[in-house]
Protein backbone atom coordinates (compact mmCIF):
# COMPACT_ATOMS: atom_id res chain seq x y z
CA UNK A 1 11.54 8.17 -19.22
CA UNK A 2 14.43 8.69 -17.37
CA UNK A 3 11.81 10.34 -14.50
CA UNK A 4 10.74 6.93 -14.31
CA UNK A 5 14.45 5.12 -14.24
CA UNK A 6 14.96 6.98 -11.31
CA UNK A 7 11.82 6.34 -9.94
CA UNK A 8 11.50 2.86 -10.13
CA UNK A 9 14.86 2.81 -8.83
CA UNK A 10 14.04 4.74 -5.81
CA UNK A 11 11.06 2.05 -5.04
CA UNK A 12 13.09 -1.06 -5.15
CA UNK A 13 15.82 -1.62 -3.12
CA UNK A 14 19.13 -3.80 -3.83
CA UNK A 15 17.79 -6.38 -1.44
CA UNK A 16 14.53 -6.61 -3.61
CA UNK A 17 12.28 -4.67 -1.10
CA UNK A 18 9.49 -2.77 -2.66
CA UNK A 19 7.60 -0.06 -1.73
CA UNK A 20 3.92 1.48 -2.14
CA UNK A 21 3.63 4.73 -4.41
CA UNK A 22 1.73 6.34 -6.27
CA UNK A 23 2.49 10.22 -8.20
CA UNK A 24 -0.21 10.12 -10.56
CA UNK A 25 -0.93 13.93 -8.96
CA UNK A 26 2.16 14.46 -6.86
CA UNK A 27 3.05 18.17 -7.16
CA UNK A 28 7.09 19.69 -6.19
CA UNK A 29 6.46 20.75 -2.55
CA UNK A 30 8.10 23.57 -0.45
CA UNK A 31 7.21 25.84 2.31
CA UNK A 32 6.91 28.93 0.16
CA UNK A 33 4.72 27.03 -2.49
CA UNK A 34 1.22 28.20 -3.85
CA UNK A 35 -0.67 24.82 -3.54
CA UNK A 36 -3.60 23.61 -5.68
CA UNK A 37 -6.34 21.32 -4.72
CA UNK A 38 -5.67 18.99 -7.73
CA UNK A 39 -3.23 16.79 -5.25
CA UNK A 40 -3.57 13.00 -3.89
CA UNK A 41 -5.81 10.68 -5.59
CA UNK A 42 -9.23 10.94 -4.14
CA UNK A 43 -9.33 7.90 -1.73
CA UNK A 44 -6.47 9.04 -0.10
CA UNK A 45 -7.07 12.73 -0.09
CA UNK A 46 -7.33 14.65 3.73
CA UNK A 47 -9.94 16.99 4.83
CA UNK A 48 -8.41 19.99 4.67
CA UNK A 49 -7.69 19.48 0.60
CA UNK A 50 -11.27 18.88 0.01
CA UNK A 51 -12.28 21.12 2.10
CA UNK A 52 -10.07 23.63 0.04
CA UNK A 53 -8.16 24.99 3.03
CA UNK A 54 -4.03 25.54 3.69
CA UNK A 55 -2.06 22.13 3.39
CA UNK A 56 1.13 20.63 4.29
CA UNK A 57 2.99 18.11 5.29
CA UNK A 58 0.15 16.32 7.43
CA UNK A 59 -1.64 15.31 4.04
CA UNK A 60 1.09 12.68 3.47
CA UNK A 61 0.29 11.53 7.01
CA UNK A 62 -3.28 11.07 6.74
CA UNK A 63 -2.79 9.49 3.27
CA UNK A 64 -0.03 6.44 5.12
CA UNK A 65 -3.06 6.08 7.23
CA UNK A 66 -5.31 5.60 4.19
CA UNK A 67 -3.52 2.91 2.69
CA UNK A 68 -2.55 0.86 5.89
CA UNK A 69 -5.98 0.53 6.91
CA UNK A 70 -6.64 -0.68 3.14
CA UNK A 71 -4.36 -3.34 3.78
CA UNK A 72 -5.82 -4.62 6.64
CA UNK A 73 -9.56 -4.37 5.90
CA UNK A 74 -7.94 -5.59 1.86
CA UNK A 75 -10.52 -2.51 0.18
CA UNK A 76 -10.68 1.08 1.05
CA UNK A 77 -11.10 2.90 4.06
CA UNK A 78 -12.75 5.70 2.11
CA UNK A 79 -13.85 5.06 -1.62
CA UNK A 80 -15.54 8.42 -1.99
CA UNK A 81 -16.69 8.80 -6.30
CA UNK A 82 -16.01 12.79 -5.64
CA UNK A 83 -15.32 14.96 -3.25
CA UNK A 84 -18.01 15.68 -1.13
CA UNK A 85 -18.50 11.95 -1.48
CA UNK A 86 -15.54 11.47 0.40
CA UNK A 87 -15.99 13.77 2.87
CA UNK A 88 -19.52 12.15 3.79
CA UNK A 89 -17.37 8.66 3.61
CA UNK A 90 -14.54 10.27 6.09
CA UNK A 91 -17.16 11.81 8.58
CA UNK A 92 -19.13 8.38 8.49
CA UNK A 93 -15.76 6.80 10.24
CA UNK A 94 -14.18 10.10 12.30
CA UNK A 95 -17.86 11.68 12.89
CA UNK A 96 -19.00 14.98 11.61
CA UNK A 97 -16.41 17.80 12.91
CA UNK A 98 -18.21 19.60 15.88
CA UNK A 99 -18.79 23.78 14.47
CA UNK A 100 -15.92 25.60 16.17
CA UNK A 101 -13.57 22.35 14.75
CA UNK A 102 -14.64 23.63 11.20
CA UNK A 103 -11.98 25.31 9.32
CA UNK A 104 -13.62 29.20 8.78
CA UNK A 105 -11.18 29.48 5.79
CA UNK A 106 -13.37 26.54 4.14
CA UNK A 107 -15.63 27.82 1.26
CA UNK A 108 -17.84 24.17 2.05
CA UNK A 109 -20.28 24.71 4.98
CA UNK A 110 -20.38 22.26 7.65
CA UNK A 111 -24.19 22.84 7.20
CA UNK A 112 -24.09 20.68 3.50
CA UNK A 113 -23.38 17.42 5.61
CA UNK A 114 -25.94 15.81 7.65
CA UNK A 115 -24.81 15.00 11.38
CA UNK A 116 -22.71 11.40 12.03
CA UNK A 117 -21.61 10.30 15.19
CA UNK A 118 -18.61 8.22 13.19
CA UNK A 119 -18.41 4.18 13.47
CA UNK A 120 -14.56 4.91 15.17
CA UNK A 121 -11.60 3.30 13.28
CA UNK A 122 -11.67 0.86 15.97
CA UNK A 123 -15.39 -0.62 14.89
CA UNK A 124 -14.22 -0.99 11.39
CA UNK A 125 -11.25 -2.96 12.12
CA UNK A 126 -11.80 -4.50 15.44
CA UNK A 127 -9.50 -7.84 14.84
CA UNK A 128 -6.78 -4.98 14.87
CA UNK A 129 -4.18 -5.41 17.38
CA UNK A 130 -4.18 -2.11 19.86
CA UNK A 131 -0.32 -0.69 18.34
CA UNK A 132 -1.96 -0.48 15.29
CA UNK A 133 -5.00 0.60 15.76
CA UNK A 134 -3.56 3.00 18.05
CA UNK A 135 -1.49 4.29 15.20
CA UNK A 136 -4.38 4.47 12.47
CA UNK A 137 -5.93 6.88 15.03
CA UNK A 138 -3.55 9.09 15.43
CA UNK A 139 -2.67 9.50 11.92
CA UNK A 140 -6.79 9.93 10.90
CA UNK A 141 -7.19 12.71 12.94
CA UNK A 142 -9.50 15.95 11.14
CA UNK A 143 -7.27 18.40 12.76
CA UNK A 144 -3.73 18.05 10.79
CA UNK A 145 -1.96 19.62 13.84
CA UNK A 146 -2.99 16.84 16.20
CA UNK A 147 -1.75 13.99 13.59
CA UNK A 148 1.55 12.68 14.15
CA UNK A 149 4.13 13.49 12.09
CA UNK A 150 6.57 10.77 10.42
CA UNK A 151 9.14 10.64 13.22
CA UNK A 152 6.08 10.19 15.40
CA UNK A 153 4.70 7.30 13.46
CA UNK A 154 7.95 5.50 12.72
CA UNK A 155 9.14 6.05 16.62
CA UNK A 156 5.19 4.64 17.48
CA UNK A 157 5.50 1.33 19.82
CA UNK A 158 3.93 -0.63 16.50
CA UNK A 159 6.71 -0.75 15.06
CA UNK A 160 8.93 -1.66 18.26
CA UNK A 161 10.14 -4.92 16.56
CA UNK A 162 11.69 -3.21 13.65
CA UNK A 163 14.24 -0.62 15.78
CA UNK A 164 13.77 3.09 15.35
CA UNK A 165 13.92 3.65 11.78
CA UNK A 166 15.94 3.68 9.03
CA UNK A 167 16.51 7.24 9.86
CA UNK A 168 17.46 9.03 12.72
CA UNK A 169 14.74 9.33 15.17
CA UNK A 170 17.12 9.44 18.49
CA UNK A 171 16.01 13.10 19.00
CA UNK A 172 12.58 14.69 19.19
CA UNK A 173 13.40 17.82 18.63
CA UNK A 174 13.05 17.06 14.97
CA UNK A 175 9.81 16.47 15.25
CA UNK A 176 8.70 19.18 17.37
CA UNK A 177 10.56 21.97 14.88
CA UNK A 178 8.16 20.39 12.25
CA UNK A 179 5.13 20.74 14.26
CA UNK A 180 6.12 24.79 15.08
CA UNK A 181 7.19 25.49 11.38
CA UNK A 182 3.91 24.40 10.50
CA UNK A 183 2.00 26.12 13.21
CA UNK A 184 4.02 29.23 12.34
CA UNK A 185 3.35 28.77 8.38
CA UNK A 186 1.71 32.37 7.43
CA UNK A 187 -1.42 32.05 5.33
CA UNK A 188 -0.17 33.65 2.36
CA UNK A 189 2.46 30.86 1.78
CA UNK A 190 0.35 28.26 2.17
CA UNK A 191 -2.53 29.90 0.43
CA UNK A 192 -4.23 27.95 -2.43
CA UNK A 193 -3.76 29.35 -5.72
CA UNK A 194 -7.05 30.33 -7.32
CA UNK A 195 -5.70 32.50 -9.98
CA UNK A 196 -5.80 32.01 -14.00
CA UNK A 197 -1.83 31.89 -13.98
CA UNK A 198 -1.70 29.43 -11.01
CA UNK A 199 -3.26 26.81 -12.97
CA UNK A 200 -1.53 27.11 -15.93
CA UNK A 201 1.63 26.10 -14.51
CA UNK A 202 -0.25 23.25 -12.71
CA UNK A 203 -1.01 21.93 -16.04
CA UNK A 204 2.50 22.19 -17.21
CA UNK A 205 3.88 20.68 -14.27
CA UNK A 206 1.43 18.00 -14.73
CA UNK A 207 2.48 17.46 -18.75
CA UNK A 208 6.14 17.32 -17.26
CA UNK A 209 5.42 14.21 -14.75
């Protein structure tokens, strides 16, 4: 309960703003964590969690993208019923990942999806204004490393009217120390868990949220 106090206090501001969330799988994140797969509610979920691959930071990214393309189009983007569903819906938009842009850490072949060229974010929405569709793009990118990272998005000319950010963006240097911690990740912290243990404390960290 008290969780939830804080939480509900942490959405709504003291001028009455609200904000979008939703923890219904959100795990405790660091950079030494052994990740699971059972993360991000489906619609929202990036490619390199279903594909059962190393994760960070750039899942949060593609999932912002997810839900400001939902409202705009006011449904969706990608209302897959389970994963590989979603993956088929995701490669119908971005087009089927070309072979040597497959992840060889992926236990799901590239060969289990028929070829799509991809619609383009662009054809889906195009009553979009260029800033923003512009933005979607660059945050619903396959390769995590090429999507932009937070300071990136909030710094992005769409959002020009509103200042820099409630944060400090004035220096990029933030954002490119985020972009080599995560290239420099090793595999072994970022590995998912696939052992017996590992999911038992998944399931008691999910009884404690």
């Amino acid at each position: 309960l008290e969780f939830r106090r804080v939480l509900f206090r942490s959405l709504v501001s003291q001028d009455g703003s609200v904000k979008l969330a939703d923890f219904g799988l959100a795990r405790i994140y660091d950079f030494s964590s052994l990740l699971t797969t059972v993360v991000v509610t489906l619609w929202y979920r990036s490619p390199e969690i279903l594909l059962g691959t190393t994760y960070a930071t750039p899942v949060d990214l593609w999932s912002c993208g997810c839900i400001l393309a939902e409202l705009f189009l006011r449904k969706p983007l990608f209302p897959g019923q389970y994963e590989v569903d979603q993956l088929g819906k995701i490669f119908d938009v971005l087009g089927t990942p070309a072979e040597p842009d497959w992840p060889d850490e992926s236990s799901i072949l590239r060969s289990n999806f028929s070829y799509a060229r991809g619609r383009g974010v662009a054809a889906i929405l195009p009553d979009l204004e260029a800033g923003a569709s512009d933005l979607l793009q660059r945050m619903l990118l396959f390769d995590p490393k090429q999507r932009l990272t937070a300071a990136e998005a909030l710094a992005h000319p769409y959002f020009a009217d509103y200042g820099v950010s409630p944060h400090d963006l004035s220096s990029c240097s933030s954002a490119n120390t985020t972009r080599s911690r995560l290239s420099d990740m090793s595999d072994s912290s970022l590995n998912l868990s696939q052992s017996s243990s590992s999911g038992a404390s998944s399931s008691a960290l999910d009884k404690s949220l």
